[in-house]
Protein backbone atom coordinates (compact mmCIF):
# COMPACT_ATOMS: atom_id res chain seq x y z
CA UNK A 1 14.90 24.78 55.39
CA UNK A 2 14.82 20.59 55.99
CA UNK A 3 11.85 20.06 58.77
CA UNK A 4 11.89 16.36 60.27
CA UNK A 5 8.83 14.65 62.52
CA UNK A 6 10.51 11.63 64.68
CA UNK A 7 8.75 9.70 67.41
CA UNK A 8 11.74 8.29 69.25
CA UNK A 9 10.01 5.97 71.13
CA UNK A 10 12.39 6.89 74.30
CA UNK A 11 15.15 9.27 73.44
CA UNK A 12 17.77 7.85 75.54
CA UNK A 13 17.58 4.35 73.85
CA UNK A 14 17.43 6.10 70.72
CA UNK A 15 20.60 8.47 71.61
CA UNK A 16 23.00 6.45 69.61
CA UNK A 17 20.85 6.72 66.65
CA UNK A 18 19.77 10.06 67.04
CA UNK A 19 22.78 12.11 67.08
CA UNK A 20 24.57 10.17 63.65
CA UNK A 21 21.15 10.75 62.42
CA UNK A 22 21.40 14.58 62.78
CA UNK A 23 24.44 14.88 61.30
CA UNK A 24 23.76 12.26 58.21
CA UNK A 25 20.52 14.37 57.37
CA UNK A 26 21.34 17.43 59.18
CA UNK A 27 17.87 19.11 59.43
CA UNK A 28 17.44 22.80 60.47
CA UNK A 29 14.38 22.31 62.59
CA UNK A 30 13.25 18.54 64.23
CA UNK A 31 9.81 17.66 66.02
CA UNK A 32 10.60 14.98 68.14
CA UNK A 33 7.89 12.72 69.93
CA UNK A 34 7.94 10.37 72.69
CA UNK A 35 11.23 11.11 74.27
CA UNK A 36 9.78 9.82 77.87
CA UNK A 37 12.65 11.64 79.66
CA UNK A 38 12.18 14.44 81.92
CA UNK A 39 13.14 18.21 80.89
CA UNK A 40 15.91 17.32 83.66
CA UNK A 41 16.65 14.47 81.86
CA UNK A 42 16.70 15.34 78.90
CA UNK A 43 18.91 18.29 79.30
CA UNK A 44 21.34 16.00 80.84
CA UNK A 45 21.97 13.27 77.94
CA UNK A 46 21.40 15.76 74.94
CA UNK A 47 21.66 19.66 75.63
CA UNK A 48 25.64 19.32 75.41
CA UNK A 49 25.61 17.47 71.78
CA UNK A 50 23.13 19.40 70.54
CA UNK A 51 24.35 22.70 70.87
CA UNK A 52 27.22 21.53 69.56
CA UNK A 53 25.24 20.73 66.57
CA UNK A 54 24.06 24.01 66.49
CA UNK A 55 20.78 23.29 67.69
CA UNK A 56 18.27 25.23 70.63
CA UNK A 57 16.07 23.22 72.50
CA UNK A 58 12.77 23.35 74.02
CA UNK A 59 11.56 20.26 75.68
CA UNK A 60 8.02 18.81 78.03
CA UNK A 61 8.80 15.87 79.61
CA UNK A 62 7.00 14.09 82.42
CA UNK A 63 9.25 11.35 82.67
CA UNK A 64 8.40 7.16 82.23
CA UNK A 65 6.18 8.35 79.29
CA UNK A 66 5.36 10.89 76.69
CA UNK A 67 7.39 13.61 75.62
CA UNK A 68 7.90 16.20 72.95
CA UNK A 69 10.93 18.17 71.88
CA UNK A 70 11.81 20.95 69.65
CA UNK A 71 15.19 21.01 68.35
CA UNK A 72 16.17 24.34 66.07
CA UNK A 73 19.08 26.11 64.10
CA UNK A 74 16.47 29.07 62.76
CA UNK A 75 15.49 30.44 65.37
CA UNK A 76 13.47 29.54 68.91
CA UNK A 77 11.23 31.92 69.63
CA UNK A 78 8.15 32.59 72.02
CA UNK A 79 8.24 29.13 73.07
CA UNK A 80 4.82 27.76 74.24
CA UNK A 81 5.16 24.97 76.34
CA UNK A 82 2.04 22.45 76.36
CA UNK A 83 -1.56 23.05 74.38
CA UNK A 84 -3.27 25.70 75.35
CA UNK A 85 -6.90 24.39 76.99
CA UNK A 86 -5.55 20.46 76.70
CA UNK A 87 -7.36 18.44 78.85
CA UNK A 88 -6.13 16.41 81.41
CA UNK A 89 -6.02 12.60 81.56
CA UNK A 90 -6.72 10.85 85.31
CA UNK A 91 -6.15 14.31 86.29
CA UNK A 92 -2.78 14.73 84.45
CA UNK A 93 -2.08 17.64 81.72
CA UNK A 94 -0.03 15.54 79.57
CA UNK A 95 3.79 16.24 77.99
CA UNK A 96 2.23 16.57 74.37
CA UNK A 97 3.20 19.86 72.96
CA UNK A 98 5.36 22.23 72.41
CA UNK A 99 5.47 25.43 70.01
CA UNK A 100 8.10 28.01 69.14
CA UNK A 101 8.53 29.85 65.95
CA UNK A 102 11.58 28.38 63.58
CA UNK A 103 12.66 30.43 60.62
CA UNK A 104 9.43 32.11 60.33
CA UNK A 105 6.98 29.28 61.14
CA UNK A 106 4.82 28.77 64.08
CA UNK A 107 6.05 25.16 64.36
CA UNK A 108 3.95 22.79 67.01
CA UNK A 109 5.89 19.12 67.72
CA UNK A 110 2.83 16.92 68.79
CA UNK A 111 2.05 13.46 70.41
CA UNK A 112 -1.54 12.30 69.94
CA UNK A 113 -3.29 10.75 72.73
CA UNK A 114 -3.61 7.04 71.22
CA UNK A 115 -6.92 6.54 72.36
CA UNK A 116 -5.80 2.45 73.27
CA UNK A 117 -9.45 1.32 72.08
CA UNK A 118 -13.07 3.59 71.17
CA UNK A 119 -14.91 1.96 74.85
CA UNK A 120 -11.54 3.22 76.61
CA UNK A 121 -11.93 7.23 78.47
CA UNK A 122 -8.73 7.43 76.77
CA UNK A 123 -10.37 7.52 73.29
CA UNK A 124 -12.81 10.06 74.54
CA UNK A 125 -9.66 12.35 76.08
CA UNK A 126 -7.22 11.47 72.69
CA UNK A 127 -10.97 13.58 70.37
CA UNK A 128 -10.96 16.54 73.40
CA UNK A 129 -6.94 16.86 72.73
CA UNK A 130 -7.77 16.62 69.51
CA UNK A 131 -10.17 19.68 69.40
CA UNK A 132 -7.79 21.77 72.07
CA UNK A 133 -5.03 21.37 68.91
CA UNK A 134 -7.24 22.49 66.49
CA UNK A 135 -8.16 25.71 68.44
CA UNK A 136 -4.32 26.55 69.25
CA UNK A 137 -4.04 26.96 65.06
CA UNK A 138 -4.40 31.07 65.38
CA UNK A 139 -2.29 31.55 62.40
CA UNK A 140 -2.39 28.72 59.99
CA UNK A 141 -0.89 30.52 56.86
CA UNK A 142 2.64 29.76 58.43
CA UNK A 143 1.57 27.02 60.87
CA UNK A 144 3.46 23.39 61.21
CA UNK A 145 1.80 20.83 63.38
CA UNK A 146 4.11 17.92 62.95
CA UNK A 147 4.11 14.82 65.01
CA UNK A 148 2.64 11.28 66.18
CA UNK A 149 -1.09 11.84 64.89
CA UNK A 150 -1.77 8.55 66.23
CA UNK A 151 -4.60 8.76 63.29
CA UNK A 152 -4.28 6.96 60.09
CA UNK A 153 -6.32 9.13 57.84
CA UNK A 154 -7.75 6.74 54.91
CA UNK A 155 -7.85 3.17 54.73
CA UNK A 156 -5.13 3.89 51.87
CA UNK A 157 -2.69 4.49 55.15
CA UNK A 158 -2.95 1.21 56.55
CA UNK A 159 -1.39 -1.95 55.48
CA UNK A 160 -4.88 -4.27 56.31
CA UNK A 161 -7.90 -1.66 57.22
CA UNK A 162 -9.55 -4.87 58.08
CA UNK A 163 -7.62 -6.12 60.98
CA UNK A 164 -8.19 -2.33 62.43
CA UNK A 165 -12.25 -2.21 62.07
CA UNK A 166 -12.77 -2.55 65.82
CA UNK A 167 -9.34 -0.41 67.56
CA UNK A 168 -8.10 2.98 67.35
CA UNK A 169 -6.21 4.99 64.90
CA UNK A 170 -8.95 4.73 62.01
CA UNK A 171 -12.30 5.14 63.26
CA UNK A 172 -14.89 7.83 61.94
CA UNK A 173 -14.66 10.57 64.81
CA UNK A 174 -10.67 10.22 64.63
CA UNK A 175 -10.72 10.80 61.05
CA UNK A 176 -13.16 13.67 61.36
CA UNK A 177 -11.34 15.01 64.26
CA UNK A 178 -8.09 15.04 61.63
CA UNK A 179 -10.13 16.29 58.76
CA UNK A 180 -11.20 18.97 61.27
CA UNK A 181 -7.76 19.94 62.03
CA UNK A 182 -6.83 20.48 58.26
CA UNK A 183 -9.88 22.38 57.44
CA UNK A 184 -8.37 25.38 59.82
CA UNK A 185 -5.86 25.76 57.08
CA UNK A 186 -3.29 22.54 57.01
CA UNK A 187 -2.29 20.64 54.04
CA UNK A 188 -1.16 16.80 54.66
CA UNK A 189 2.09 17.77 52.31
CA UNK A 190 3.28 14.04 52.28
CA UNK A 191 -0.08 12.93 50.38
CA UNK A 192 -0.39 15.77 49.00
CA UNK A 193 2.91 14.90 46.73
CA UNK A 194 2.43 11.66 47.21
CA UNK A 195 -1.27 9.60 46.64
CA UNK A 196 -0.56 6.29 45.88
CA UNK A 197 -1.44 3.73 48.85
CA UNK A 198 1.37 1.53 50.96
CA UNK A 199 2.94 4.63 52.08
CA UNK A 200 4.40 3.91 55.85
CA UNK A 201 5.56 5.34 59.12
CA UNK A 202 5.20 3.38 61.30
CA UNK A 203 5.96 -0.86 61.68
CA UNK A 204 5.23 -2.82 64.67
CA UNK A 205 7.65 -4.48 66.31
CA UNK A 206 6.25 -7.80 65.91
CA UNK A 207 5.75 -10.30 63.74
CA UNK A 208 8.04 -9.05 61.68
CA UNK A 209 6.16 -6.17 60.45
CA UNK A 210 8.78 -4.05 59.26
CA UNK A 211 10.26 -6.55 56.95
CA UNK A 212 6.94 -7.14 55.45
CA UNK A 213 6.24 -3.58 55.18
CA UNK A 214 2.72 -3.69 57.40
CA UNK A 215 2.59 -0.38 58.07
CA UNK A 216 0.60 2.44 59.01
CA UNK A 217 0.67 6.09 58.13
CA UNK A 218 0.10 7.57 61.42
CA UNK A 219 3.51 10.31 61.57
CA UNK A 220 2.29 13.20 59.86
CA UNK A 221 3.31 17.24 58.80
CA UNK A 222 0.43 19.00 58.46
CA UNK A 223 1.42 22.88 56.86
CA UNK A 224 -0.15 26.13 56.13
CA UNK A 225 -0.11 27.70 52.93
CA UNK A 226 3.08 29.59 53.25
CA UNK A 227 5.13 26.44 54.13
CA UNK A 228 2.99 23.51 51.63
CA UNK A 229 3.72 26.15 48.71
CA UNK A 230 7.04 25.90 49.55
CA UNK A 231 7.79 22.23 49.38
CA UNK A 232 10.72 20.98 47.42
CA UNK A 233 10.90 17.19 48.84
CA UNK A 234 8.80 15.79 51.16
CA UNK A 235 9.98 12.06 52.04
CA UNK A 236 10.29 9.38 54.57
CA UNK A 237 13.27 8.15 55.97
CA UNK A 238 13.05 4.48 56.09
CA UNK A 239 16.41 3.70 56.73
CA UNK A 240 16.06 5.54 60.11
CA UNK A 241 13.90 2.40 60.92
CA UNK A 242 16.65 -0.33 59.64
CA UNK A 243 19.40 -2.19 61.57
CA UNK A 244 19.88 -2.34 65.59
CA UNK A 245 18.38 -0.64 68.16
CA UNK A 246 15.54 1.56 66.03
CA UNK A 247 12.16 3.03 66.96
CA UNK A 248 9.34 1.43 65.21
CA UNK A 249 8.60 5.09 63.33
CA UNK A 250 10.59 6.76 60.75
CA UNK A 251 11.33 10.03 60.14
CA UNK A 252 9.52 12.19 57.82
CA UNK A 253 11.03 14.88 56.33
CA UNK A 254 10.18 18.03 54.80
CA UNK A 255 12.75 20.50 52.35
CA UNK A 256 11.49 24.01 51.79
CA UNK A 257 12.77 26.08 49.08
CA UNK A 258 15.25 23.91 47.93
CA UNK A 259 15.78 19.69 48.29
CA UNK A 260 19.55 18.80 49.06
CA UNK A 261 18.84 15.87 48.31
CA UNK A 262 16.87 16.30 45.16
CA UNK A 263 13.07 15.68 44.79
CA UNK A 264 13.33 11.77 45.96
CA UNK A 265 10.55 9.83 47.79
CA UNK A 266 8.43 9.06 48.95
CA UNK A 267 10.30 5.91 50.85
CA UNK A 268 13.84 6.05 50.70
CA UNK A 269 14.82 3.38 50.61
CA UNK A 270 11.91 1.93 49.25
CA UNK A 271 10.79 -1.01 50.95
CA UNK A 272 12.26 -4.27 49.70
CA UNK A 273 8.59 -6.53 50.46
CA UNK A 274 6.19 -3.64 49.91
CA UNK A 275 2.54 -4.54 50.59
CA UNK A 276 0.16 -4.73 47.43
């Protein structure tokens, strides 16, 4: 089975690169993130192509922003729309979940709060939605929470922890509220067969980030113990990122069982100005 994690940043724009993408990597089960289409919407622009592909889909969508997909060719059973006990933001229960079991696995597709700084209510709502994720893990051995952590977890996941030291995405209780989250049962499989620092997701837009490879590691697949045995190749797809018209994440992907592919990684392609 080939498992892929994709924030989108707006699946509409991304259409173009989306659908080639399926077929060039053609993965059995995707979490997509950030589609900011409603489930109207969405259902419009991609239920046709997709089933054409093969694929069942189960999609929250609230519109301008958010919103999470499942796409699947195992399987897409007891669907669970949204997080079970999420808070709300401004009074809003947020598109940033959905669950269904794929070939076996209770797979969740997430989108992290960001927080936007640690004096902002958002920060305060992104460590309750935090803690509401971490109780919906009932069955960890063959959980996948996959997704936008919006977290990076070390200062090894960050291009410059420095310029971060007073925003969002590395402080203490995010990093505990991650640590938290894995000690239900979840293995970060990506650094798990991969440790070495300068390991990206995600590259700003500006400045020219991407070419520069400032990154953070902020996309993550966190497993149980039936799927992070399993792992054959667990990579990210840089070149999902290249050329016109791409979201500032990549996609990660995970092969269970077997790697088509072959055991490659952990950037592919590697970056061609990697940070040091």
């Amino acid at each position: 089975m080939r498992l892929a994690t994709w924030n989108v940043n707006s699946a509409l724009s991304r259409l173009p690169r989306l659908l080639p993408w399926l077929d060039e990597r053609s993965p059995d089960v995707v979490c997509l993130q950030e589609t900011k289409l409603s489930d109207e919407a969405f259902a419009e622009s991609f239920d046709a192509p997709l089933a054409e592909r093969g694929y069942q889909v189960a999609h929250v969508g609230e519109g301008r922003w958010n919103g999470v997909a499942l796409l699947s060719r195992v399987g897409l059973d007891d669907v669970e729309r949204g997080l079970p006990g999420a808070p709300s933001f401004n009074g809003v229960v947020e598109a940033r979940a959905v669950t269904a079991t794929c070939g076996g696995l209770r797979v969740t597709s997430v989108y992290v709060p960001n927080g936007r700084a640690p004096a902002d209510p958002h920060y305060a709502y992104k460590l309750e939605w935090l803690a509401a994720l971490r109780e919906s893990v009932t069955k960890p051995g063959t959980a996948v929470v996959a997704g936008d952590m919006n977290i990076a977890p070390t200062d090894a996941d960050v291009w410059d922890p420095a310029l971060f030291t007073e925003s969002t995405h590395v402080t203490p209780p995010e990093r505990a509220a991650l640590a938290e989250l894995l000690g239900v049962g979840l293995h970060d499989v990506f650094r798990d067969r991969w440790p070495d620092p300068h390991l990206y997701t995600y590259w700003d837009y500006q400045k020219g980030r991407f070419h520069q490879d400032k990154g953070m590691r902020i996309d993550l697949v966190l497993a149980g113990d039936d799927p992070a045995g399993r792992v054959a190749a667990v990579w990210v797809d840089r070149k999902a990122r290249k050329g016109k018209g791409p979201s500032d994440h990549a996609p990660v992907v995970l092969d269970l069982d077997t790697a088509p592919d072959g055991d490659i990684g952990p950037i592919v392609p590697p970056a061609s100005n990697p940070v040091r």
